[in-house]
C-alpha atoms as a PDB file:
ATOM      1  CA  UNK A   1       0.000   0.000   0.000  1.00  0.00           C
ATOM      2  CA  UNK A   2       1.067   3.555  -0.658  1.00  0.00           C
ATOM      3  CA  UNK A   3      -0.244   6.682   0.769  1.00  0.00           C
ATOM      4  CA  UNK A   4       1.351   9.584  -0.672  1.00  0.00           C
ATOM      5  CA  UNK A   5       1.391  13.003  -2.112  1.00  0.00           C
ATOM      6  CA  UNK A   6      -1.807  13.433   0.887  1.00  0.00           C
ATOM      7  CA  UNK A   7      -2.859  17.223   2.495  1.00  0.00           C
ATOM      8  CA  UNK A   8      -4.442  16.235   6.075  1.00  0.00           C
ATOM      9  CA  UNK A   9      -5.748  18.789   8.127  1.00  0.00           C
ATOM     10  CA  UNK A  10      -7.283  19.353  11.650  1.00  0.00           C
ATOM     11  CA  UNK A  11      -8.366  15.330  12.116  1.00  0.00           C
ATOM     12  CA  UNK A  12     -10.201  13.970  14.898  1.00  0.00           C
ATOM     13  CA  UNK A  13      -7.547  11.741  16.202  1.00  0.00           C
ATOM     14  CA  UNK A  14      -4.859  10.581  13.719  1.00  0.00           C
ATOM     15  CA  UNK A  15      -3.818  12.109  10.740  1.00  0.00           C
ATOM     16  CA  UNK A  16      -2.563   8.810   8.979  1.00  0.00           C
ATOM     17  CA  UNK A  17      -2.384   5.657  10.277  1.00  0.00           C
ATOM     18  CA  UNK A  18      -1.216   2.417   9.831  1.00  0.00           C
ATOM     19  CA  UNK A  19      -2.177  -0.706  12.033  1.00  0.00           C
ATOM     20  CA  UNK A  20      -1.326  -4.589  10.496  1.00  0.00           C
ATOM     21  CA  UNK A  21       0.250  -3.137   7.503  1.00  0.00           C
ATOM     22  CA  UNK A  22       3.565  -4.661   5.875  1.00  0.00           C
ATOM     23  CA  UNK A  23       5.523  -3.027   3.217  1.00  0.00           C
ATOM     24  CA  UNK A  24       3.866  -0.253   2.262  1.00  0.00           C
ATOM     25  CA  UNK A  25       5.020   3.023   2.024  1.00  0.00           C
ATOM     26  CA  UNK A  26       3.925   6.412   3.452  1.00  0.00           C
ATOM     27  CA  UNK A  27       5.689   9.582   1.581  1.00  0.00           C
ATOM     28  CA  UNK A  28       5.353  12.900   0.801  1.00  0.00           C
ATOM     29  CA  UNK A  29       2.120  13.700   2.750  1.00  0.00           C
ATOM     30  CA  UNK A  30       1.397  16.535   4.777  1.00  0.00           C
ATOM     31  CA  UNK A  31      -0.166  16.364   7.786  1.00  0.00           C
ATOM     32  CA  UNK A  32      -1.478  19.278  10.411  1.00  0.00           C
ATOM     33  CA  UNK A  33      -3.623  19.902  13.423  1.00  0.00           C
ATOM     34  CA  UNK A  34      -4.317  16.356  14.116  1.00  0.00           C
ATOM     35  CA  UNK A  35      -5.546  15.358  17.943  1.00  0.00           C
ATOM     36  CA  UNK A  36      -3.535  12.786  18.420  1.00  0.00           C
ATOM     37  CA  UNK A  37      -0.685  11.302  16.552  1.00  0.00           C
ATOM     38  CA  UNK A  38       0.004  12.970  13.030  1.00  0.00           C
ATOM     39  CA  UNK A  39       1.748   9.824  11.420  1.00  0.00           C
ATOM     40  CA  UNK A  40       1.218   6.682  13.668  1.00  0.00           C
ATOM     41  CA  UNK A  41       2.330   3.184  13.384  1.00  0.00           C
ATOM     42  CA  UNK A  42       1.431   0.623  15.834  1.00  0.00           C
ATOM     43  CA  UNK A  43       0.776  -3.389  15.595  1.00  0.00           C
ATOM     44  CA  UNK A  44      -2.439  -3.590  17.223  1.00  0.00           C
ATOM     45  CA  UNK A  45      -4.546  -5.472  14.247  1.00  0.00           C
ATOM     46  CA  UNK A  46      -1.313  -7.562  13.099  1.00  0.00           C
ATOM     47  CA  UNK A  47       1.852  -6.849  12.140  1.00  0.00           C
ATOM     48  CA  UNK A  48       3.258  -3.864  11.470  1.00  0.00           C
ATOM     49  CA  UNK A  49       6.327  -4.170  10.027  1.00  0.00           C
ATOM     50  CA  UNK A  50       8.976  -3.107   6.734  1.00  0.00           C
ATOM     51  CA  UNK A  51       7.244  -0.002   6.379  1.00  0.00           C
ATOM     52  CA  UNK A  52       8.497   3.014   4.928  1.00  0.00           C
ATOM     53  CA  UNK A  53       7.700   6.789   6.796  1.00  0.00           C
ATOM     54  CA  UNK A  54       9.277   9.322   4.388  1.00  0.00           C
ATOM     55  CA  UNK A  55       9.697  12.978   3.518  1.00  0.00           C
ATOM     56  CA  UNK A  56       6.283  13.978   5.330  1.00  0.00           C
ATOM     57  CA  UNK A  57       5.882  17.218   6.826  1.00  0.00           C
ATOM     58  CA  UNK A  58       3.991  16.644   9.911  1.00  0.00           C
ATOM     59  CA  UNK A  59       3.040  19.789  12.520  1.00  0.00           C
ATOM     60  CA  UNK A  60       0.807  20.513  14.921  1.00  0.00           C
ATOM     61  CA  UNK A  61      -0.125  16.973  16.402  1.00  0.00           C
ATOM     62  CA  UNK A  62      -2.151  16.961  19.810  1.00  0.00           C
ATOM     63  CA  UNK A  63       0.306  14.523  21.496  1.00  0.00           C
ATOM     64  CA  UNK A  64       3.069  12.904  18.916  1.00  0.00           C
ATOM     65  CA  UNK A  65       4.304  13.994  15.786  1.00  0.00           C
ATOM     66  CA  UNK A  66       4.932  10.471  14.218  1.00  0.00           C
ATOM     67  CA  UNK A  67       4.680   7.519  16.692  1.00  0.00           C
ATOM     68  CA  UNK A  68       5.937   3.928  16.422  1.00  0.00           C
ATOM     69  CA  UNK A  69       3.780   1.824  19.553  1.00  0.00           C
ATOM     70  CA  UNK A  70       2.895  -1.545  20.383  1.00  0.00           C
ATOM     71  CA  UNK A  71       5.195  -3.556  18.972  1.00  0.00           C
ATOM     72  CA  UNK A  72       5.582  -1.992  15.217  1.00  0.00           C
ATOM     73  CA  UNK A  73       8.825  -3.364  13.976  1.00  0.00           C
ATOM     74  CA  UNK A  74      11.489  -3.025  11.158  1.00  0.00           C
ATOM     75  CA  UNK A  75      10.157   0.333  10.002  1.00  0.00           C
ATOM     76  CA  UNK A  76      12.286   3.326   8.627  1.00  0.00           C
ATOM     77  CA  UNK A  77      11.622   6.682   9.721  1.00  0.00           C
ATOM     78  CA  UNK A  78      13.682   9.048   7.340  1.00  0.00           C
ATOM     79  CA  UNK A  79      13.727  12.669   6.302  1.00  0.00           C
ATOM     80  CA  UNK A  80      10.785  13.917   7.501  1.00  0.00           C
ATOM     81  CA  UNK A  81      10.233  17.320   9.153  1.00  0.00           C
ATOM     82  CA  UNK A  82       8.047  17.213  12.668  1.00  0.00           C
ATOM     83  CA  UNK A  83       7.671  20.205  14.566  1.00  0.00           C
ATOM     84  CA  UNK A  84       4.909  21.430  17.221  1.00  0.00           C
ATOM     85  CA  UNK A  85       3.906  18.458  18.420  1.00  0.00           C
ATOM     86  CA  UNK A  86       2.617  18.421  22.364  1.00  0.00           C
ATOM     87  CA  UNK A  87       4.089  15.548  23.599  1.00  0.00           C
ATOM     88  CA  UNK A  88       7.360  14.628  21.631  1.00  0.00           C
ATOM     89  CA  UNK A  89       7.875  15.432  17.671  1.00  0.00           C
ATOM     90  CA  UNK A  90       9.132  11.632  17.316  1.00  0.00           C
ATOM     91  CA  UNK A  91       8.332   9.158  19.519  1.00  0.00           C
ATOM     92  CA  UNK A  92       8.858   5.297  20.139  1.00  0.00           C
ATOM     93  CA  UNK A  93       7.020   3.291  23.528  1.00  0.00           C
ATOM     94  CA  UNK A  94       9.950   0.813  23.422  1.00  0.00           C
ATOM     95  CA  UNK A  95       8.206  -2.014  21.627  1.00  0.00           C
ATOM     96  CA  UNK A  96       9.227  -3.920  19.035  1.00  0.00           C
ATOM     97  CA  UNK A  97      12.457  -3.689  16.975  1.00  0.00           C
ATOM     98  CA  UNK A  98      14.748  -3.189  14.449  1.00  0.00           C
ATOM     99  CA  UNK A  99      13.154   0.510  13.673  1.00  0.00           C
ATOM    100  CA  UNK A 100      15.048   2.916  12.157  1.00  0.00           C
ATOM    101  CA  UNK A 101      15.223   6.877  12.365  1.00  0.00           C
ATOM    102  CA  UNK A 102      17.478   8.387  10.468  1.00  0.00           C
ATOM    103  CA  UNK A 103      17.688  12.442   8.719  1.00  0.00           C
ATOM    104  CA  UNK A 104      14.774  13.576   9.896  1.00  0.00           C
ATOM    105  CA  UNK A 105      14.030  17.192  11.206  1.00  0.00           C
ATOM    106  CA  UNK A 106      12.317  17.838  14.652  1.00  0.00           C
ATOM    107  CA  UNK A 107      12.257  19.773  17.866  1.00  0.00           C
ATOM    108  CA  UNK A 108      11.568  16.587  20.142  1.00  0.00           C
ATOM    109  CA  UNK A 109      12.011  13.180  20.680  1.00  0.00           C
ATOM    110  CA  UNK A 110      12.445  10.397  23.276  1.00  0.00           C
ATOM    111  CA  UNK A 111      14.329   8.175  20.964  1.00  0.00           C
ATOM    112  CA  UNK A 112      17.459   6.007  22.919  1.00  0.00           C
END
């Protein structure tokens, strides 16, 4: 699945989302004013895992800017720019592995 080349604004909870998705590919997008989470990936419905988070411009989110959570694996977070996000700009709960974050832009984080 791709999702890119998207303008989302001023959501009621996440911008974009994705939940038991493998390989797909989430670029280009921008995303502002969401509640929550602007970009979040998290394995709740099945794997989530090989995915690619890239070159989105993401502002504005109620609590993280892009989120990996429960248990979201093997996914690369590069070259995206996250700024005013409430809680952290990037964020990770710990879970899962083998996630990457590399280039990307942003005022906050609680990455290790």
């Amino acid at each position: 699945m791709t999702i890119k080349g998207n303008h989302v604004s001023d959501s009621g909870v996440y911008g974009i989302t994705l939940s038991g998705a493998v390989d797909s590919e989430v670029s280009e997008n921008t995303v502002t004013g969401s509640e929550s989470d602007g970009i979040a990936l998290y394995a709740l419905f099945g794997d989530t895992a090989r995915n690619e988070v890239n070159e989105n411009e993401v502002s504005g989110s109620g609590r993280y800017g892009i989120s990996l959570r429960v248990g979201a694996s093997d996914n690369d977070v590069a070259e995206n720019e996250v700024s005013g996000s409430v809680t952290y700009d990037l964020h990770w709960d710990g879970s899962g592995s083998g996630n990457t974050w590399v280039e990307n832009v942003y005022g906050t984080s609680n990455l290790p």
